[in-house]
Protein backbone atom coordinates (compact mmCIF):
# COMPACT_ATOMS: atom_id res chain seq x y z
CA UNK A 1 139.50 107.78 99.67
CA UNK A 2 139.25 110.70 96.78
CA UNK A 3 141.07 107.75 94.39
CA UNK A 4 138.25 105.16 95.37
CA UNK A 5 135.62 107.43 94.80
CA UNK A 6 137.20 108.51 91.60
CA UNK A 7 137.28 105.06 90.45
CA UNK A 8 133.55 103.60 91.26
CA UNK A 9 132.39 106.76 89.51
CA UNK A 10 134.28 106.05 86.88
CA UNK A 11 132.57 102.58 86.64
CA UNK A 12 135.11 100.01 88.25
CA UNK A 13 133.16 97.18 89.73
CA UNK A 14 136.42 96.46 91.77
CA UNK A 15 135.95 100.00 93.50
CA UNK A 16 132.23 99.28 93.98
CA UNK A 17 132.57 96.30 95.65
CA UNK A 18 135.22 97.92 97.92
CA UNK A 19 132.90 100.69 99.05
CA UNK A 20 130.10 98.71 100.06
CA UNK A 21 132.61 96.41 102.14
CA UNK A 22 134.09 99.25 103.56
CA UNK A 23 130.32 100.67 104.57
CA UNK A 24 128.93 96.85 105.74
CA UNK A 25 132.12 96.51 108.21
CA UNK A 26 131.82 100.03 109.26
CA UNK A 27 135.82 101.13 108.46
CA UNK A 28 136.88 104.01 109.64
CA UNK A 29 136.05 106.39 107.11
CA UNK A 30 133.38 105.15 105.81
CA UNK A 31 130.74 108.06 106.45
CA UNK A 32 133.62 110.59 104.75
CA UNK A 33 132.47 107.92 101.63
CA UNK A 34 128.83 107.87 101.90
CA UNK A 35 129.31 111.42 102.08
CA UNK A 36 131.13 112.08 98.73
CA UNK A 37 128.49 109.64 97.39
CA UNK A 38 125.52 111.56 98.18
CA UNK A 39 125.93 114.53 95.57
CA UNK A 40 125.97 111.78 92.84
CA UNK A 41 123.03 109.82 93.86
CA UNK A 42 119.24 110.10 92.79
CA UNK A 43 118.99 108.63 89.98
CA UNK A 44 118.55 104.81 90.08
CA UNK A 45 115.26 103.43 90.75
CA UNK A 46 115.04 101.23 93.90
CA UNK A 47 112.31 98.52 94.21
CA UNK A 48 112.32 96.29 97.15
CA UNK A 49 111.18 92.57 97.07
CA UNK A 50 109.88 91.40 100.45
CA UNK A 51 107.17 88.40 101.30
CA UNK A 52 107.52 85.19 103.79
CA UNK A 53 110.34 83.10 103.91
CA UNK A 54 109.94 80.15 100.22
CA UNK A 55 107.59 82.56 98.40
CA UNK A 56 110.68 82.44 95.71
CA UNK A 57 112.06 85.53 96.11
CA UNK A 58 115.84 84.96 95.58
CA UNK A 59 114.85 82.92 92.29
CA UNK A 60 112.14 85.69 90.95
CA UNK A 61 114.90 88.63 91.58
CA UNK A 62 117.15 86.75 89.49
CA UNK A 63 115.20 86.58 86.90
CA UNK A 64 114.04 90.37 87.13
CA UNK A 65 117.69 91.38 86.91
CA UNK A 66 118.33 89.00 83.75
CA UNK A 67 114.66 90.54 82.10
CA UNK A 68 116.33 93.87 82.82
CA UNK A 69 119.57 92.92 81.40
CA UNK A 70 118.15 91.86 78.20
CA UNK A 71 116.75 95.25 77.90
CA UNK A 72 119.44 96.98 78.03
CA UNK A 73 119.33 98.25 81.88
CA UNK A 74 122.26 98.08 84.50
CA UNK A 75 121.57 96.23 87.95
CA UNK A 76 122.50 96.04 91.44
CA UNK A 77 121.20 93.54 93.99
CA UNK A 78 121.34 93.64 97.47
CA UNK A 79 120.06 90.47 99.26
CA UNK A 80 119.87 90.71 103.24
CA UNK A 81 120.64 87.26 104.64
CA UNK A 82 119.53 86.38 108.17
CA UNK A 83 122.96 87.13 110.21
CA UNK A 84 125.77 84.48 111.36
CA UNK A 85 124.97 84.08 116.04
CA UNK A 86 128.75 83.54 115.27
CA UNK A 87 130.50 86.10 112.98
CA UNK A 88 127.65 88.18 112.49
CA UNK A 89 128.04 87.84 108.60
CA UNK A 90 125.37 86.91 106.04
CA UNK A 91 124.48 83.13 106.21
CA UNK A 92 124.49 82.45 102.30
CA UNK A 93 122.34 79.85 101.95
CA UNK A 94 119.71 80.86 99.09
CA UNK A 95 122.50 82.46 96.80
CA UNK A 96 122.33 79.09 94.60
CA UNK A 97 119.44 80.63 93.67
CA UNK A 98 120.82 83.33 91.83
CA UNK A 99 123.51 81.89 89.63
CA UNK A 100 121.97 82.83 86.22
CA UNK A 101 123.62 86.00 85.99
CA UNK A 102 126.94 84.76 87.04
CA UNK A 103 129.54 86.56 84.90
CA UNK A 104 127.59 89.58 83.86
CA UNK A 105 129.58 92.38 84.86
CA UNK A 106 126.44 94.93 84.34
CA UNK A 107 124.61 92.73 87.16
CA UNK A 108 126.49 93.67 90.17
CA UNK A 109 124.91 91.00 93.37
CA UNK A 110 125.91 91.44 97.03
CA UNK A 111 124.80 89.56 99.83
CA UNK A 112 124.95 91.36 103.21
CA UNK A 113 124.01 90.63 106.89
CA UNK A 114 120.81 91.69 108.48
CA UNK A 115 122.97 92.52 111.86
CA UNK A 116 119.93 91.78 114.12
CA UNK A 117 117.40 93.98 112.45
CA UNK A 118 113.89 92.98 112.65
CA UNK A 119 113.18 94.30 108.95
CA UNK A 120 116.08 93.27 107.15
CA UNK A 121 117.56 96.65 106.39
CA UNK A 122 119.91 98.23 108.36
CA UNK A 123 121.78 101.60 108.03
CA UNK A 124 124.78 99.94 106.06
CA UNK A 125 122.02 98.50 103.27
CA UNK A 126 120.64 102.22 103.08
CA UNK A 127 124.29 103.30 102.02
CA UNK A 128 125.02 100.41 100.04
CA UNK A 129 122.28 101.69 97.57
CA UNK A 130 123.91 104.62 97.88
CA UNK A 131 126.68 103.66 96.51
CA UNK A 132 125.27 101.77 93.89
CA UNK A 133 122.95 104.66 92.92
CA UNK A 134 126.37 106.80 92.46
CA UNK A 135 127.77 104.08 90.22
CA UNK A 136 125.25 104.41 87.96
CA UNK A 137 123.04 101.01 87.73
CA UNK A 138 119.72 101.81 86.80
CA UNK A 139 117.61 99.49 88.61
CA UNK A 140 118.24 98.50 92.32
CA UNK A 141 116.69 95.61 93.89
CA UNK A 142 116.40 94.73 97.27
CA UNK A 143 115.54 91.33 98.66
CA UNK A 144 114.60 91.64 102.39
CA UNK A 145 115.12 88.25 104.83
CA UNK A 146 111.46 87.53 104.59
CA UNK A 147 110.56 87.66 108.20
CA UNK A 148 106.99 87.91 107.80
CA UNK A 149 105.39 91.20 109.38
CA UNK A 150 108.66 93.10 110.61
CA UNK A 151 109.61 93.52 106.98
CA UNK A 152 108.28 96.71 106.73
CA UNK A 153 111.33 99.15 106.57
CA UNK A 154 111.86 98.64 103.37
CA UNK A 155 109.17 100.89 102.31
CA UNK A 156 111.99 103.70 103.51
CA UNK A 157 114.60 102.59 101.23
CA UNK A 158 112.80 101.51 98.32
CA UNK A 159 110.39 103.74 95.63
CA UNK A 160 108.46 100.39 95.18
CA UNK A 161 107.45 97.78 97.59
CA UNK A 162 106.53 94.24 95.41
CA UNK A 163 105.22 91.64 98.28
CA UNK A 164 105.93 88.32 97.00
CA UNK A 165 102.71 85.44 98.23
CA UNK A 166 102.81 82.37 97.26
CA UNK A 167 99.38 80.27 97.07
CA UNK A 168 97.83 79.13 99.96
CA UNK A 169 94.87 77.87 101.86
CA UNK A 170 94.74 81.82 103.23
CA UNK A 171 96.44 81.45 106.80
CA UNK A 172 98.71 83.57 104.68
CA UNK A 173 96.94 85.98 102.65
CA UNK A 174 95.11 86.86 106.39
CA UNK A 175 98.89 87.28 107.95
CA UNK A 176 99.78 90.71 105.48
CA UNK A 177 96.77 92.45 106.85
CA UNK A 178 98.72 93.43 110.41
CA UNK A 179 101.75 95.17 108.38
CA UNK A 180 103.10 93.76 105.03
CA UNK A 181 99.26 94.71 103.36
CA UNK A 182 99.92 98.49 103.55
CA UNK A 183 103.23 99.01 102.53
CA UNK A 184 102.34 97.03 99.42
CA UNK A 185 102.92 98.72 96.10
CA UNK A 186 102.71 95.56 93.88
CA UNK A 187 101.62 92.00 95.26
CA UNK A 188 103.19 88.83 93.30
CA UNK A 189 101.38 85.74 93.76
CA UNK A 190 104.17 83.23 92.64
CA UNK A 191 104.50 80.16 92.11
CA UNK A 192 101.60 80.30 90.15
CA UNK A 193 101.12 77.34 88.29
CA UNK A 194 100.46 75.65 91.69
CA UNK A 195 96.89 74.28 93.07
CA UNK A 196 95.21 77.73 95.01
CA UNK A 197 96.67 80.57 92.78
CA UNK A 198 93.52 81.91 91.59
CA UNK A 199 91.72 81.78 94.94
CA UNK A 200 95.13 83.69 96.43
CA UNK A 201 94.92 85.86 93.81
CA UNK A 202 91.38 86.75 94.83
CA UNK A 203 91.62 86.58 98.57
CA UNK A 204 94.60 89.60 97.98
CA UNK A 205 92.08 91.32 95.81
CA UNK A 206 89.36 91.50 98.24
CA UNK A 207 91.77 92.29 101.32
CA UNK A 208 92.91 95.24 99.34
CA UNK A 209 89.42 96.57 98.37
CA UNK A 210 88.25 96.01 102.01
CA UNK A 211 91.27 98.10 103.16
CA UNK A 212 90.85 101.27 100.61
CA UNK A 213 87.04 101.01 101.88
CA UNK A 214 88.00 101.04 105.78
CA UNK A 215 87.19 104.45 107.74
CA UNK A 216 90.75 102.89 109.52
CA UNK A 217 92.61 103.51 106.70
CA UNK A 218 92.49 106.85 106.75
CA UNK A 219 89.81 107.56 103.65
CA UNK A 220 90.74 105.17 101.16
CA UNK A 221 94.18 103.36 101.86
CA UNK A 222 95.50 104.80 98.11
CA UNK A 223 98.95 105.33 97.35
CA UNK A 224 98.94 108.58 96.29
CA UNK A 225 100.43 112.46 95.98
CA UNK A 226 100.99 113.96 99.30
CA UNK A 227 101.61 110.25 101.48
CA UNK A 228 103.52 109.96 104.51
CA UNK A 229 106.41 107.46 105.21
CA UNK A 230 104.51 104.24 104.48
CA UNK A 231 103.05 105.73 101.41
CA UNK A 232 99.59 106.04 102.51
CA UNK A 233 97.24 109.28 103.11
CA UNK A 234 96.70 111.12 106.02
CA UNK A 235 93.09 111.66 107.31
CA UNK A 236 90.57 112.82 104.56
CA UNK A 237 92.69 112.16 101.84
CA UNK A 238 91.71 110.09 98.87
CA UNK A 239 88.42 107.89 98.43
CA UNK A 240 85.54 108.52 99.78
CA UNK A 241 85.16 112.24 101.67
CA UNK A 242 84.00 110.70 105.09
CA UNK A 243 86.83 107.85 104.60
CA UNK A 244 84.28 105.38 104.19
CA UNK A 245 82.67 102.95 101.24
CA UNK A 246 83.19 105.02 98.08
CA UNK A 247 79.46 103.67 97.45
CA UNK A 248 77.95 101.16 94.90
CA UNK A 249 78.25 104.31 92.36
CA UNK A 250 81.88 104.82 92.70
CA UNK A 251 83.81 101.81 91.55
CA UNK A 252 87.40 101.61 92.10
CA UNK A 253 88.06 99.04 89.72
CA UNK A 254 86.38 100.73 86.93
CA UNK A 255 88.79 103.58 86.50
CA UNK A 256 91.86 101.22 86.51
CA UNK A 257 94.22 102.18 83.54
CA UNK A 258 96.19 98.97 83.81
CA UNK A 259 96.72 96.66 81.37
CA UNK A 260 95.91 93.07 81.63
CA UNK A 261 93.03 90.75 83.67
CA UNK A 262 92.96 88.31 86.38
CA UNK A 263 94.20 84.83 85.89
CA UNK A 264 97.41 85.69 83.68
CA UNK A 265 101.13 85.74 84.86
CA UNK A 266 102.59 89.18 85.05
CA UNK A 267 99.28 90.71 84.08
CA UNK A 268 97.71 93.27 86.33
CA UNK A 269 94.15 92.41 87.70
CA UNK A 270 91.59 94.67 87.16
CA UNK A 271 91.50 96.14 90.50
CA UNK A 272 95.03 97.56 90.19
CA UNK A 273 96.99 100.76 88.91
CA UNK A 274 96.35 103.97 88.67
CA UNK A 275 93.10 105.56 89.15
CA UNK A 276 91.40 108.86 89.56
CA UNK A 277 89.34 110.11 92.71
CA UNK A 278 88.62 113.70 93.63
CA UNK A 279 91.62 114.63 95.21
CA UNK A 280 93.54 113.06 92.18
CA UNK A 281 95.43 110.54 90.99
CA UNK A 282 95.68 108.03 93.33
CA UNK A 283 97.26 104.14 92.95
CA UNK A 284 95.51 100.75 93.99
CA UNK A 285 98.09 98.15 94.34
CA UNK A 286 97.69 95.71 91.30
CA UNK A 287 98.06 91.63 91.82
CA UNK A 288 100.53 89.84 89.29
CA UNK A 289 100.85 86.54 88.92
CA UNK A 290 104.42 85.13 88.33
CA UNK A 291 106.47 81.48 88.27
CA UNK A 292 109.76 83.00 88.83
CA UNK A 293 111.34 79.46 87.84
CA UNK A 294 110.37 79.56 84.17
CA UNK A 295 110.33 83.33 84.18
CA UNK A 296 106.80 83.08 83.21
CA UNK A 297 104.74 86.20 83.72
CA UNK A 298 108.20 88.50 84.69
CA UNK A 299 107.98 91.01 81.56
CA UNK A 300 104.67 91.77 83.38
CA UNK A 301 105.90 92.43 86.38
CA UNK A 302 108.29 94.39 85.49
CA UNK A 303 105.85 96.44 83.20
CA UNK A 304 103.48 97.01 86.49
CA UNK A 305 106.86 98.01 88.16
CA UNK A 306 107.38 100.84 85.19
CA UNK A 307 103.90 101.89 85.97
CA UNK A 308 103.99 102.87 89.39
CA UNK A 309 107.66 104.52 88.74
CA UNK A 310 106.15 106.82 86.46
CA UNK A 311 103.09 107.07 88.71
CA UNK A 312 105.19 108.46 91.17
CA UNK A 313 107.05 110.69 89.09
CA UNK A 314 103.57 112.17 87.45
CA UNK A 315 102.12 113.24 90.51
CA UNK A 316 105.51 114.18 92.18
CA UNK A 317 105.13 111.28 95.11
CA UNK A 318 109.07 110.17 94.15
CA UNK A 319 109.90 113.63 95.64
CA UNK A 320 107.80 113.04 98.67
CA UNK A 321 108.99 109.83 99.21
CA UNK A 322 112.67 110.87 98.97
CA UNK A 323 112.34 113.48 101.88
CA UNK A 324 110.90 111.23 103.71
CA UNK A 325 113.51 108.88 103.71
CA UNK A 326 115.68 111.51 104.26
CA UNK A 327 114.31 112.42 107.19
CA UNK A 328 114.09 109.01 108.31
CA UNK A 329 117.93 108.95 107.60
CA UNK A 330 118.47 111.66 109.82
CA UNK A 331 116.52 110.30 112.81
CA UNK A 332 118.25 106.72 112.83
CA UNK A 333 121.50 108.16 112.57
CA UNK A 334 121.19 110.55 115.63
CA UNK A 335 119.60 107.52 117.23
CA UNK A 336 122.92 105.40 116.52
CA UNK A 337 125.29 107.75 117.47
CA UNK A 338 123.40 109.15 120.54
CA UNK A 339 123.50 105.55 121.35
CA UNK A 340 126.82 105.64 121.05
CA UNK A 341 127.89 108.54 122.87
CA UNK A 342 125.81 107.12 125.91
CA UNK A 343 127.66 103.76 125.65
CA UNK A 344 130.78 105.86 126.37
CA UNK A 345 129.50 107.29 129.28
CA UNK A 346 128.30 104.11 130.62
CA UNK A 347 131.56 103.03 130.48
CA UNK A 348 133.50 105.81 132.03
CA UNK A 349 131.17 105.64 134.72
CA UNK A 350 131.83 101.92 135.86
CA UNK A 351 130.10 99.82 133.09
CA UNK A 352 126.58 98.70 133.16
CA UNK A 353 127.33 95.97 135.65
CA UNK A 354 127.71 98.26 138.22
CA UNK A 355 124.68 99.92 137.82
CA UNK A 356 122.91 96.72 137.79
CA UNK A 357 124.64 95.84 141.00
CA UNK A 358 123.02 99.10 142.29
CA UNK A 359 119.66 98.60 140.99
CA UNK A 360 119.50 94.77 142.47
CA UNK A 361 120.41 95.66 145.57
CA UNK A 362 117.34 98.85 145.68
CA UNK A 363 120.08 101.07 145.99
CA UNK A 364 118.43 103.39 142.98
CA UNK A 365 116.28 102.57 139.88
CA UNK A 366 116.73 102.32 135.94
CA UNK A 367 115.24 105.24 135.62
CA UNK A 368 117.69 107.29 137.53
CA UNK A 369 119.96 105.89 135.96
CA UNK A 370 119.12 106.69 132.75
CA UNK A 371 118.69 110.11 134.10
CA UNK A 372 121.97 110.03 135.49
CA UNK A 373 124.12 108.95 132.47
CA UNK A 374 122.11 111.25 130.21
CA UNK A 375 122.48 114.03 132.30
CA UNK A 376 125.34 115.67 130.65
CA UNK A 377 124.45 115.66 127.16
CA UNK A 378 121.60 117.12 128.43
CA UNK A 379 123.59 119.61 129.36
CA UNK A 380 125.44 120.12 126.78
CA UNK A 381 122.34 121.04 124.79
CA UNK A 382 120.68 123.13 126.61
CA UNK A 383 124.19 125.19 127.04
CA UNK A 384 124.38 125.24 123.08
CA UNK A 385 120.51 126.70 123.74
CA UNK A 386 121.50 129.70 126.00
């Protein structure tokens, strides 16, 4: 193990690609791994590409990771395929779509399995960029399955969140506003040299103003300083003091800082970016426009994606963010191996067949025995109390 960690920080791709295979099938081992990988991680920036299944997102992160590459960056990608019913693997269908890079040993691409989760990303993607942080590539990017509105724990993996629309007749635009809308950092309408770009582009702009203007938002809907897990405010932060309408006098829009106007590929709208309310600096999620399969409108993009990384670092919301994936971390991992423990138990105890048995025939209840077969971890904890 201390020879493989030696060698993927020392930059072997070989090692790198070991490490993540060893964390994806779960070796024994592999959390002694993650371990020595934490002290070296921190410093990659992590932006997650999510949106509904054929909004191009294979084919736009392939061209983000060339764009990058031509500047002079370093690159991981971690795709999260729908999973094998059979093998559990990653079904690979969509890789064709990422074939430019092919040969570039600075753009390091690795498709792995979903493994049932509704959002894409699992524990083992979570130390994957772990692993690719400690290597040393400076941008991360991580295409979710694209399973509509369960994609939404990305938001606790990546620093930025792009949602990827493609044009429609709105059915879809009205689909984000129930979970994909809020973890939004950065919305890409692509594909947009096709008929109904403009009136996406508009429909996103609007949902997004009526959502930092909703008292259910919590005052505002900004991303800003001092966010939660999801990366919005609590209650009476940012916007307007009550948490409604900011007012005819206070316009949004007219503090944006970003670059750019409506209508252009990779230019930000003038609704989005950074902007300044009372409490501070807050962010409005800005609307590109992109067509990933020319690369049109991608230097954008990627310029909007610069500007919320150094939002975050300016008012210190990277930090925020980072403990509270951290303590995110925490919690799923005592939920898996609390699972665990109690699957052990189950099975010294007969197997869960017998309890069924039990339960069908009225002799007890679930709930007793979940009681039952928690009973003496309970225990246990409340001896380590005394």
């Amino acid at each position: 193990m201390v020879e493989l960690i030696d060698d993927l920080l020392a930059g072997e791709h070989r090692a790198l690609a070991r490490v993540i295979t060893e964390i994806e099938n779960r070796s024994p081992g592999y959390r002694d791994l993650v371990r020595e990988l934490h002290q070296h991680t921190g410093h990659a920036d992590v932006v997650g590409i999510t949106g509904s299944p054929g909004a191009g997102k294979s084919t736009l992160v392939d061209k983000m990771a060339a764009t990058y590459r031509d500047r002079g960056l370093t690159v991981g990608v971690i795709a999260i395929d729908p999973s094998s019913p059979f093998t559990g693997g990653a079904v690979l269908g969509d890789r064709i779509r990422m074939a430019s890079n092919v040969g570039d040993m600075d753009v390091f691409f690795r498709s792995m399995s979903a493994r049932g989760q509704l959002g894409g990303v699992s524990t083992a993607t979570t130390d994957a960029v772990k692993a690719l942080d400690a290597f040393g590539k400076d941008k991360i990017i991580v295409e979710t399955v694209g399973a509509g509105q369960n994609e939404i724990d990305i938001v606790r993996t990546a620093d930025t969140v792009a949602v990827l629309v493609p044009p429609s007749s709105g059915d879809d635009v009205q689909m984000l506003k129930a979970g994909i809308l809020e973890i939004g950092d950065v919305f890409v309408v692509n594909k947009a040299d096709l008929d109904g770009a403009d009136r996406t582009v508009s429909e996103l702009k609007e949902m997004i103003m009526m959502r930092d203007a909703s008292p259910a938002a919590g005052t505002g809907g900004y991303h800003g300083a001092g966010t939660d897990v999801t990366g919005h405010h609590g209650p009476d932060e940012g916007g307007a003091p009550d948490g409604g309408d900011d007012g005819p006098d206070h316009d949004p829009a007219s503090q944006i800082t970003g670059p750019g106007s409506a209508g252009t590929p990779g230019s930000t709208t003038d609704q989005g970016g950074p902007v300044e309310t009372e409490q501070g600096e807050a962010w409005v999620p800005p609307v590109v426009q992109s067509v990933a399969d020319t690369g049109e409108g991608v230097e954008g993009f990627l310029d909007t994606l610069d500007g919320h990384r150094a939002f975050l670092e300016r008012t210190g919301t990277l930090d925020a963010k980072a403990r509270s994936r951290y303590a995110e971390e925490i919690r799923r991992l005592l939920r898996e191996d609390t699972r665990s423990l109690l699957e052990r138990e189950l099975e010294a105890r007969g197997g869960i067949e017998a309890f069924v048995n039990d339960v069908v025939a009225r002799e007890t209840d679930p709930y007793t025995v979940a009681d039952e077969v928690v009973q003496p971890l309970r225990d246990c904890l409340d001896h380590e109390e005394e």
